[in-house]
N, C-alpha and C. Protein backbone atom coordinates (compact mmCIF):
# COMPACT_ATOMS: atom_id res chain seq x y z
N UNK A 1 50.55 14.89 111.48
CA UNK A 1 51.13 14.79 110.16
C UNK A 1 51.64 16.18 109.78
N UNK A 2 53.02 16.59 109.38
CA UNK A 2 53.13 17.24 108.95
C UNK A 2 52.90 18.13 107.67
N UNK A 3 53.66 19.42 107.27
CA UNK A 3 53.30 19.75 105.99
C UNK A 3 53.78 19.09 104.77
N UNK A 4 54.66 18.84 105.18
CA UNK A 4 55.25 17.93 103.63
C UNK A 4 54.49 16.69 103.28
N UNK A 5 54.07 16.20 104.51
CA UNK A 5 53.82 14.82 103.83
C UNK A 5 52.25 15.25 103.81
N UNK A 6 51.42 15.86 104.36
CA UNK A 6 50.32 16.35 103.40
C UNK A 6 50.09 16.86 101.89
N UNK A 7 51.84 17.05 101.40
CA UNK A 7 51.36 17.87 100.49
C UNK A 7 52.30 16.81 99.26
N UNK A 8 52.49 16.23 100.14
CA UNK A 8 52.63 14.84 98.84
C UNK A 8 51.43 13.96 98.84
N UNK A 9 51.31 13.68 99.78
CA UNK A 9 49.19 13.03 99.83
C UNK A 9 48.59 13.75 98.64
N UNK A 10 48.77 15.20 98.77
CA UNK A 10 48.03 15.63 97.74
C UNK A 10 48.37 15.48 96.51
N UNK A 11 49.49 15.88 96.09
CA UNK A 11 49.80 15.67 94.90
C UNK A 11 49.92 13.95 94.38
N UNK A 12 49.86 13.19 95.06
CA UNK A 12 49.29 11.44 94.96
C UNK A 12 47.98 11.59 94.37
N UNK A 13 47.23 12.64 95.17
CA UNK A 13 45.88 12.37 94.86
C UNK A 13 45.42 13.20 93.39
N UNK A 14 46.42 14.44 93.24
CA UNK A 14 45.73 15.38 91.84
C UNK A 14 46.30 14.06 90.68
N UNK A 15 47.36 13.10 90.94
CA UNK A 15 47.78 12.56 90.05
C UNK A 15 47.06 11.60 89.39
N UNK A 16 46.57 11.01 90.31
CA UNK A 16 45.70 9.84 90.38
C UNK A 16 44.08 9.94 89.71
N UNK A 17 44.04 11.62 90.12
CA UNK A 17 42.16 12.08 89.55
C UNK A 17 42.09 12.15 88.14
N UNK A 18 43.07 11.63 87.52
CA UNK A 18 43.22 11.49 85.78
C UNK A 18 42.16 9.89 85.63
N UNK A 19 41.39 10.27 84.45
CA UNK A 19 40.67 8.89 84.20
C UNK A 19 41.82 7.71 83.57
N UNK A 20 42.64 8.07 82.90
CA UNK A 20 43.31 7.06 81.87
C UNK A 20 44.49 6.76 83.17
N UNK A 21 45.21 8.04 83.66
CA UNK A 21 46.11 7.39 84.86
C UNK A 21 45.17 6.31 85.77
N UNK A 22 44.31 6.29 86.26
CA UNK A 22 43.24 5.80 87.20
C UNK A 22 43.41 4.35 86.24
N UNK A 23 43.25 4.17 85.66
CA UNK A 23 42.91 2.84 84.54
C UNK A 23 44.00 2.19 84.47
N UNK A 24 45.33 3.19 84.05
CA UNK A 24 46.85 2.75 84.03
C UNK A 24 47.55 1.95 85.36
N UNK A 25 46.58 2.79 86.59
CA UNK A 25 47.62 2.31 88.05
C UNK A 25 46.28 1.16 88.63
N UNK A 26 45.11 0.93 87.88
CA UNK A 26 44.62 -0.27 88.00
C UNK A 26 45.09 -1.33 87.95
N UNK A 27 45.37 -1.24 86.30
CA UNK A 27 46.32 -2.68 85.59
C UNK A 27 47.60 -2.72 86.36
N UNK A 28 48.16 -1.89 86.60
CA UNK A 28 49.71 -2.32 87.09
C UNK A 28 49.43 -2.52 88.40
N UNK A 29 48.19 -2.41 89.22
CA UNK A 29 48.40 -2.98 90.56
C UNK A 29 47.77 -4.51 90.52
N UNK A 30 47.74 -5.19 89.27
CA UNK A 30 47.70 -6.46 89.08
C UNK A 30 48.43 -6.91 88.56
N UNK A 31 48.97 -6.42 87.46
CA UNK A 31 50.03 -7.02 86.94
C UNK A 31 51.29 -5.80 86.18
N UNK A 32 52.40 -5.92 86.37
CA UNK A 32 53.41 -5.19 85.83
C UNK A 32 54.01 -5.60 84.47
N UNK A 33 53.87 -4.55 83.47
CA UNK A 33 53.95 -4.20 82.18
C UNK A 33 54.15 -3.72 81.53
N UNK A 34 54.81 -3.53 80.89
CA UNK A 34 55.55 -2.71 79.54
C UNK A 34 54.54 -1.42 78.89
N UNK A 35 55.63 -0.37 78.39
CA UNK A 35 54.35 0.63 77.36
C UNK A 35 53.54 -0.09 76.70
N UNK A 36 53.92 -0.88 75.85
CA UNK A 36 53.53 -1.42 74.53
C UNK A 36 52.35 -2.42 74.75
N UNK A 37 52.38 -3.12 76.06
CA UNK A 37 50.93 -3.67 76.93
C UNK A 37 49.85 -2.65 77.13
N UNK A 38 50.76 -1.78 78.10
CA UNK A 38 49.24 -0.59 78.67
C UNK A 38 48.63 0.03 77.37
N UNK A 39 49.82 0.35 76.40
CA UNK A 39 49.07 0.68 75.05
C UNK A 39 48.30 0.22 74.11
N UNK A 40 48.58 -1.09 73.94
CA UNK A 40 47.61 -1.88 73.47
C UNK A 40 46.43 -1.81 74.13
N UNK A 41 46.53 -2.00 75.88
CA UNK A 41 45.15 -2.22 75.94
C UNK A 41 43.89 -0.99 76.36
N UNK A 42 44.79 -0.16 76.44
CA UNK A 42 43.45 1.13 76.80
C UNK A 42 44.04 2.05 75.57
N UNK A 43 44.52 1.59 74.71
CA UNK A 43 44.27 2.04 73.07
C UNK A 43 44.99 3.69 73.65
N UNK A 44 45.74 3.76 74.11
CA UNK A 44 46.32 5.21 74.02
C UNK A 44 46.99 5.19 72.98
N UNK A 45 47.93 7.25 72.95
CA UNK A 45 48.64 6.93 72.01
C UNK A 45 50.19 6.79 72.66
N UNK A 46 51.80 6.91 72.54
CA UNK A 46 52.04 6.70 72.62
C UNK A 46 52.89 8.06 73.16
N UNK A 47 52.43 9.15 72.81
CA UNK A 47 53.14 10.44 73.37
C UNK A 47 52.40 10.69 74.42
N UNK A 48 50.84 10.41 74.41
CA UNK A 48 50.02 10.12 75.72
C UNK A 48 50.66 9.56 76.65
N UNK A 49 50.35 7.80 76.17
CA UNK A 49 50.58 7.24 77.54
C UNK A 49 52.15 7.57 78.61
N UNK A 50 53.17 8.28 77.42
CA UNK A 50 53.99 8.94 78.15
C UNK A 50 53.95 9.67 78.99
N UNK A 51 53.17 10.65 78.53
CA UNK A 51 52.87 12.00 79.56
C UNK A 51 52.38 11.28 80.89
N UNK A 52 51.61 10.72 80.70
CA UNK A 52 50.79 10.29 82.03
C UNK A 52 52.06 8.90 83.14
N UNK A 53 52.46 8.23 82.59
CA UNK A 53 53.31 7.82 83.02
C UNK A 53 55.09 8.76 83.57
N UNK A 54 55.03 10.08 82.90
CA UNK A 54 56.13 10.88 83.31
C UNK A 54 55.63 11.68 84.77
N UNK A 55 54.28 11.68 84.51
CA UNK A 55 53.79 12.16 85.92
C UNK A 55 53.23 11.49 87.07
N UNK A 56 53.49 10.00 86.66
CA UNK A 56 53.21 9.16 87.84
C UNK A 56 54.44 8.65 88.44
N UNK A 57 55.50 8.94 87.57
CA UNK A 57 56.92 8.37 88.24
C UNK A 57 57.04 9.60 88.86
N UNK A 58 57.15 11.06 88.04
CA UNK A 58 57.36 11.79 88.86
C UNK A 58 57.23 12.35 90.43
N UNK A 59 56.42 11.87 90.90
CA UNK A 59 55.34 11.70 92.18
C UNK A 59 55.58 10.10 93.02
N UNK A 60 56.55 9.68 92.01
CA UNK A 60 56.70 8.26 92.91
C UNK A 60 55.86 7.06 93.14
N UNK A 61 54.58 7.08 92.56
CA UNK A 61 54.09 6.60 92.24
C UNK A 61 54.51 5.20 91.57
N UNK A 62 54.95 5.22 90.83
CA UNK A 62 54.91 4.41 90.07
C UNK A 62 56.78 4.26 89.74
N UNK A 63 57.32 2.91 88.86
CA UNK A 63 58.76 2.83 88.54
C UNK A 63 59.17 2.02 87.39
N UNK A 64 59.70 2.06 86.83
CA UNK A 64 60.14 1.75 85.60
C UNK A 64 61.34 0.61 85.96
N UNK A 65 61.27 -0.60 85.79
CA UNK A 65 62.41 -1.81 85.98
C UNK A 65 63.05 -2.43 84.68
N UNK A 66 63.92 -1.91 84.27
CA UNK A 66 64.64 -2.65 82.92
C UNK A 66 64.50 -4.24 82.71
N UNK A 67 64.31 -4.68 81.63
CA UNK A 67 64.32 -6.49 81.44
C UNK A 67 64.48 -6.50 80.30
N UNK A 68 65.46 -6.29 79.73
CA UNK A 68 66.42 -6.50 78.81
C UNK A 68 66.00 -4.86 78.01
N UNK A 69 65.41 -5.41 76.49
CA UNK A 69 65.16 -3.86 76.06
C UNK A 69 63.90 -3.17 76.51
N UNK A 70 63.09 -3.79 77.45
CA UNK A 70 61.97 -3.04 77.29
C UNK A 70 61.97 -2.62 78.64
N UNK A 71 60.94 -1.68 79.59
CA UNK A 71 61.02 -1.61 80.76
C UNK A 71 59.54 -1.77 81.18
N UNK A 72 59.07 -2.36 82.42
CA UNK A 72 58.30 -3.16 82.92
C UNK A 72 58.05 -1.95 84.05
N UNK A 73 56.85 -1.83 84.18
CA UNK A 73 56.27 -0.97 85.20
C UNK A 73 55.28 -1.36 86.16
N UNK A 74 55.79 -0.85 87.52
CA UNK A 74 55.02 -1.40 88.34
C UNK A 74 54.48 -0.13 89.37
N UNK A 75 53.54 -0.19 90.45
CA UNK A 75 53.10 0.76 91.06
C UNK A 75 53.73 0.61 92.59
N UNK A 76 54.94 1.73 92.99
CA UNK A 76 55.64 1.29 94.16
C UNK A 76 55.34 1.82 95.02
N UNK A 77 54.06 2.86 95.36
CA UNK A 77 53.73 3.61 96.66
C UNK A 77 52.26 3.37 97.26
N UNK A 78 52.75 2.72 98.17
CA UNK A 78 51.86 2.17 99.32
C UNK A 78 50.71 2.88 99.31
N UNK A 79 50.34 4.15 99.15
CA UNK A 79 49.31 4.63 99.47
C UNK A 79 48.71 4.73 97.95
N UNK A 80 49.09 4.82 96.92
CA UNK A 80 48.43 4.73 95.95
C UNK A 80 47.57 3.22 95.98
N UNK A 81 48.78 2.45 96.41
CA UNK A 81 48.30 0.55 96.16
C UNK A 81 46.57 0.51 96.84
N UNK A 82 46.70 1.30 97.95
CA UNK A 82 45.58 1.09 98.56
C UNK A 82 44.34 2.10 98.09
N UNK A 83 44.66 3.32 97.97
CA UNK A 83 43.45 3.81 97.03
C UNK A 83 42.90 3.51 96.14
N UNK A 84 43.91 2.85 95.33
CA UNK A 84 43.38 2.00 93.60
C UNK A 84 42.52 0.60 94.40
N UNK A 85 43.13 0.11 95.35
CA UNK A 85 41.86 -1.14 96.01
C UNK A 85 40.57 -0.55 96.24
N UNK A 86 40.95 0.28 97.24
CA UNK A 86 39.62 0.93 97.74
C UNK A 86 38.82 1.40 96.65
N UNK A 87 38.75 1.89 95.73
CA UNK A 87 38.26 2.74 94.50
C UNK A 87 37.52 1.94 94.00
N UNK A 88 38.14 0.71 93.55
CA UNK A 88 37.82 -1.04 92.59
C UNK A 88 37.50 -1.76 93.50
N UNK A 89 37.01 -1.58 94.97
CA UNK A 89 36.31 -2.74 95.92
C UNK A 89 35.03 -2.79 95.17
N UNK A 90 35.04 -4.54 95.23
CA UNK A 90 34.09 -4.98 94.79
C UNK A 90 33.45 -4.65 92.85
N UNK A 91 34.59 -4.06 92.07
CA UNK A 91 34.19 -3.80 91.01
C UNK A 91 35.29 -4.78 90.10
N UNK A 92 34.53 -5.56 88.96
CA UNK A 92 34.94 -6.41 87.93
C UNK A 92 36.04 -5.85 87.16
């Protein structure tokens, strides 16, 4: 493995060691959803749940899909999909 792609592994992983991101790329690896969902349900605020979502797209993580006015978010990198399993094996 080279250096680059070690050093996106990593930065996957500093992104991910956030508790509320960790919670955020839970829900969206079940279901894909709007701000105004993730906000409602882990009660952020709304300049928050930005930040944390500007740094999970940033990293690729994660993507933003237009549907009409709102945009719908889903989690598009393979290796996140599987750490958020592994993490939540076997947890409710």
């Amino acid at each position: 493995m080279n250096m680059e792609e070690l050093t996106r592994r990593t930065e996957i992983l500093k992104v991910m060691s956030h508790p509320q991101r960790l919670c955020i790329l839970r829900g969206l690896n079940t279901y894909h959803c709007n701000v105004s969902k993730i906000q409602e349900t882990l009660g952020l605020s709304q300049s928050g749940l930005s930040q944390h979502i500007g740094k999970m797209k940033a990293v690729g993580i994660i993507k933003g899909v237009r549907n009409g006015k709102e945009i719908c978010y889903q989690v598009v990198d393979p290796l996140a999909l599987e750490i958020v399993d592994l993490l939540f094996q076997g947890v409710e």
